[in-house]
Each structure stands twice: as C-alpha cells, then as structure tokens.
C-alpha atoms as a PDB file:
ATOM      1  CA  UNK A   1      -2.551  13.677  -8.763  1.00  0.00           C
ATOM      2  CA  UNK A   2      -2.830  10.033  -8.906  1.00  0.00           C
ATOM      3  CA  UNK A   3      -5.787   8.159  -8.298  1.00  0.00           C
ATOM      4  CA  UNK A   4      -6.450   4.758  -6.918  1.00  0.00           C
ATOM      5  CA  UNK A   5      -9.332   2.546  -7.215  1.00  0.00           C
ATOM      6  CA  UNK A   6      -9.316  -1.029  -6.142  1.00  0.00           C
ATOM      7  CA  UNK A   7     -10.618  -2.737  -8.585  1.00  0.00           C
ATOM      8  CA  UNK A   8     -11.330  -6.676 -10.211  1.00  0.00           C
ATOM      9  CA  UNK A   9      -9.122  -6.976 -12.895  1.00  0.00           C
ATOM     10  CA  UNK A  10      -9.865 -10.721 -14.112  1.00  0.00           C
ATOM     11  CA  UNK A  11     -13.328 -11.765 -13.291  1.00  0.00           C
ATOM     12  CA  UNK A  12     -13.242 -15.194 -12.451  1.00  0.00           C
ATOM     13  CA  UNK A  13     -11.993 -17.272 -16.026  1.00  0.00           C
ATOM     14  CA  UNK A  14     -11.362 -21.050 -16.852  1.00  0.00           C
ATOM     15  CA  UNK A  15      -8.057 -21.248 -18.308  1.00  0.00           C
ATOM     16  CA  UNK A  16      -7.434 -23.148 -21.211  1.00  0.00           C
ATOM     17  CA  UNK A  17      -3.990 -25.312 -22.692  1.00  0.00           C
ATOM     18  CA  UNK A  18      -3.582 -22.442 -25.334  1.00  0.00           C
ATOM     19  CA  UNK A  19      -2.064 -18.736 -23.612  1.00  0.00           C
ATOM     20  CA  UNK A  20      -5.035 -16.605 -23.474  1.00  0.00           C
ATOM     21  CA  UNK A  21      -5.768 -13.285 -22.565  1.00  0.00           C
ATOM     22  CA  UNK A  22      -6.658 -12.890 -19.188  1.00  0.00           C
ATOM     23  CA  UNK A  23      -6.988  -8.853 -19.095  1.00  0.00           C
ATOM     24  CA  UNK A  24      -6.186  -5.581 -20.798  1.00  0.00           C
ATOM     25  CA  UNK A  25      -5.663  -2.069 -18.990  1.00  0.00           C
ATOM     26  CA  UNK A  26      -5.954   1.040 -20.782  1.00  0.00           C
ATOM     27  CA  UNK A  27      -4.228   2.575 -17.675  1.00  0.00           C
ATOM     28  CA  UNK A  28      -1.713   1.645 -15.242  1.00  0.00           C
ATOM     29  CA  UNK A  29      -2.708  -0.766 -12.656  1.00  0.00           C
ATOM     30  CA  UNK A  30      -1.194  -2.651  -9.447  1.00  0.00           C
ATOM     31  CA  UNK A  31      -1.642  -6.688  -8.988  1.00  0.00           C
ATOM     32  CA  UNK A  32      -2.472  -7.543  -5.665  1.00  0.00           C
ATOM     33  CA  UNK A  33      -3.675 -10.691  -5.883  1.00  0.00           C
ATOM     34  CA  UNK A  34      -3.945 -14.051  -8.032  1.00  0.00           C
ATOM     35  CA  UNK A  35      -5.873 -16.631  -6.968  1.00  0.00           C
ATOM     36  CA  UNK A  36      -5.764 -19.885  -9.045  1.00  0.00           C
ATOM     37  CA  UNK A  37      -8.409 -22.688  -8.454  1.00  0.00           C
ATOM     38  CA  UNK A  38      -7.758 -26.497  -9.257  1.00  0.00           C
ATOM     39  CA  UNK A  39     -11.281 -28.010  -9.758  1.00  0.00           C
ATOM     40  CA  UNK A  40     -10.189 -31.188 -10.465  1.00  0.00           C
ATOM     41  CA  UNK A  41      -8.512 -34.464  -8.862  1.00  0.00           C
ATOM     42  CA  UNK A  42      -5.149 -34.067 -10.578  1.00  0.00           C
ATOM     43  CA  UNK A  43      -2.459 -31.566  -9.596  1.00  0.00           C
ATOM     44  CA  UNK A  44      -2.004 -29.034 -12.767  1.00  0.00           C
ATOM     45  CA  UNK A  45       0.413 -26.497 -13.512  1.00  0.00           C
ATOM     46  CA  UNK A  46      -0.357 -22.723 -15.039  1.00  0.00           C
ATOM     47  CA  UNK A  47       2.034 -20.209 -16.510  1.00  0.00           C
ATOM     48  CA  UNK A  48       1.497 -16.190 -16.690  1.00  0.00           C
ATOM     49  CA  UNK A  49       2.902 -13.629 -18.543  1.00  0.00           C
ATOM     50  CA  UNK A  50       2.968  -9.831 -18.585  1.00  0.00           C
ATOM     51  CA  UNK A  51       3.030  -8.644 -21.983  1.00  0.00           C
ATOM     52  CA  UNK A  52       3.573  -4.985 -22.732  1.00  0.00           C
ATOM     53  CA  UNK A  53       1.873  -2.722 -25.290  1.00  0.00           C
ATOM     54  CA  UNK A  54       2.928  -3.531 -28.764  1.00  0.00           C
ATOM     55  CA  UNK A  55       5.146  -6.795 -27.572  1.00  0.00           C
ATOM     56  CA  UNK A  56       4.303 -10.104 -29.065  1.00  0.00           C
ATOM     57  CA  UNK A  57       4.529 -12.927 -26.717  1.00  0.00           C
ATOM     58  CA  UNK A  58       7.347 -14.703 -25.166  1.00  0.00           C
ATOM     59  CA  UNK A  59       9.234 -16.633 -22.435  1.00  0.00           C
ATOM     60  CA  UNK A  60      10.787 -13.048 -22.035  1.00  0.00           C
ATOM     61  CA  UNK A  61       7.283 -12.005 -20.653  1.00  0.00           C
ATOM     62  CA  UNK A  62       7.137 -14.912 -18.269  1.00  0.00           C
ATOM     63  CA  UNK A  63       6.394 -13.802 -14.505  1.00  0.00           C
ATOM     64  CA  UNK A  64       5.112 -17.556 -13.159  1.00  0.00           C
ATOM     65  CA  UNK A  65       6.345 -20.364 -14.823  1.00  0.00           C
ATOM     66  CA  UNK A  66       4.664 -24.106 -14.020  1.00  0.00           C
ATOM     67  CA  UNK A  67       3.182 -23.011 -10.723  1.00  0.00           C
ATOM     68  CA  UNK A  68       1.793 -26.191  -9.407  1.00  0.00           C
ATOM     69  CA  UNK A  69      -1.924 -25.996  -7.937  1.00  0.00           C
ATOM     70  CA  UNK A  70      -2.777 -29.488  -6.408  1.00  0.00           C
ATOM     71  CA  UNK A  71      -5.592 -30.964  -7.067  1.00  0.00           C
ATOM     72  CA  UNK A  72      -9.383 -29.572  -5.474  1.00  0.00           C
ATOM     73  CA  UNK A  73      -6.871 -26.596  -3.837  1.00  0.00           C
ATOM     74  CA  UNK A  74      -6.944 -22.548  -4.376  1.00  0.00           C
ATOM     75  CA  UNK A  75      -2.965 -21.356  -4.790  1.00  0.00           C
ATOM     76  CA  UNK A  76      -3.179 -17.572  -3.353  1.00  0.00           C
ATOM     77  CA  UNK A  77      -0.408 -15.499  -5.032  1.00  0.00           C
ATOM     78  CA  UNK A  78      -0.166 -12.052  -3.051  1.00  0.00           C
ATOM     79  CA  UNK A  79       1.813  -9.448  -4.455  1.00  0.00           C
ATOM     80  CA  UNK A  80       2.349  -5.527  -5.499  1.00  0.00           C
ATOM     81  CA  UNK A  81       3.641  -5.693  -9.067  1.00  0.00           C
ATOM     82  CA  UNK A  82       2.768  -2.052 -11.496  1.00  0.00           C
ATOM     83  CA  UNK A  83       1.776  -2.742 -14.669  1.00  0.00           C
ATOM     84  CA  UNK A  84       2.120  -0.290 -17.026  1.00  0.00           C
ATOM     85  CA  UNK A  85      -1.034   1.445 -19.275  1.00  0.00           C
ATOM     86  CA  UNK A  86      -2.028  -0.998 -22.352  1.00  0.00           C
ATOM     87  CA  UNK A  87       0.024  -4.166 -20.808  1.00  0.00           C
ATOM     88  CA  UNK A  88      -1.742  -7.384 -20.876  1.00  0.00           C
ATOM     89  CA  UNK A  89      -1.668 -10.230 -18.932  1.00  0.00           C
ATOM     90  CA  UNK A  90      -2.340 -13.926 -20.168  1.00  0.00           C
ATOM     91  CA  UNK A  91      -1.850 -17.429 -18.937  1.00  0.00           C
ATOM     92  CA  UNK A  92      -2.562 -21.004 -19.815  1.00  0.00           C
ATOM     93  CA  UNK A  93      -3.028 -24.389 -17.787  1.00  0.00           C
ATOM     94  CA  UNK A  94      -1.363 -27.332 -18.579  1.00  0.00           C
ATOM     95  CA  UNK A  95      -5.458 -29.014 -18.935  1.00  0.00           C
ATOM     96  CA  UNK A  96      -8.194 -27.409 -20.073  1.00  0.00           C
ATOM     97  CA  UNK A  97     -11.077 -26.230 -17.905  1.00  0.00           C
ATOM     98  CA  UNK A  98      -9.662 -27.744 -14.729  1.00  0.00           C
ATOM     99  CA  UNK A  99      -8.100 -24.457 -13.362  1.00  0.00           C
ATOM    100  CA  UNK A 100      -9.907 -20.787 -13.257  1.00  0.00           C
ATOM    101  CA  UNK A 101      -8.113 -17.631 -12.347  1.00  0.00           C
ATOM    102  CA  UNK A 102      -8.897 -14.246 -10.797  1.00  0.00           C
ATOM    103  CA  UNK A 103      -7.075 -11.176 -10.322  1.00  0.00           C
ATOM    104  CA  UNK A 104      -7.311  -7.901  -8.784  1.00  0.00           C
ATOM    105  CA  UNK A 105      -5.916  -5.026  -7.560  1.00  0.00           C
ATOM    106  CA  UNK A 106      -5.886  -1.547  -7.820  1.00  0.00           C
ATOM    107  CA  UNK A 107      -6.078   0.900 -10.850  1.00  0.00           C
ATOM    108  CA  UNK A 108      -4.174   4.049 -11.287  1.00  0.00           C
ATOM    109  CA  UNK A 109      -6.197   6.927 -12.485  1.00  0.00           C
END
C-alpha cells in the first residue's frame, strides 16, 4: 500500500539564465504547488521542464514555457501533476538571481 507524505520538494532556490536542476526524486512524487518570486523591478519570464530518468533535456520536456512573473510579484502555480521515481525537474529565468522558486507536494512511498 501506497504511502503519502507531504513533503518540500524545492527548498526555496534563485534561478539562474542557464536550466538548472531544481530537484531529484528517487520515488514517485505529486506537484502541488510552484510558487515563483520576482525580486526585482522588471517583469521576467521562467521556463520548467520535467525530465525523466535517463532523458537528456529538451523542449520535449517543457511543462511551462515563458511564464511571465511581474516585477516585486509571487506567480502561484497550483496543480496535481505525478512524477514518476528518478524524474527531475529544472528551470531557468530569463535574468539571473531576480526570480527564486519553490515547490512542494507530496511523496509516494
């Protein structure tokens, strides 16, 4: 039987202009929620991917493309999307250190 633990899955990181990982699972796991923080004065955009086990990186993996976060705003992203055991997820901002991300949800035991 399955268990389920809600859990932080991205402490709080500063995203960068190069994809990055955000997180790693070693088993499956649910996204609740994304919360992406513009720190700045100037709108910015961020992109995330999903990236499965053993996948390199593409636009194939893209799940948010150029969301827009105005400027000295949170964007809440709420959501129920499984990812599977050894996915990852990663993201980049279109400036560096002007955006920081968190995610959590709930992990499958």
């Amino acid at each position: 039987m399955a268990i389920y633990n809600a859990a932080e899955l991205a402490e709080v990181t500063a995203l960068g202009t190069s994809e990055a990982q955000v997180f790693s699972n070693s088993n499956k796991c649910i996204i609740k929620q994304i919360m992406l923080a513009n720190y700045t004065a100037t709108d910015r955009t961020v992109e995330i991917k999903i990236i499965p086990s053993g996948d390199t990186t593409g636009d194939q993996h893209i799940i948010f493309g150029d969301i827009t976060v105005s400027a000295n705003t949170t964007t809440v992203i709420d959501l129920a999307m499984v990812i599977p055991a050894s996915a990852s997820v990663a993201a980049k901002c279109s400036a560096a250190t002007s955006v920081n991300i968190h995610i959590s949800g709930v992990e499958v035991t």
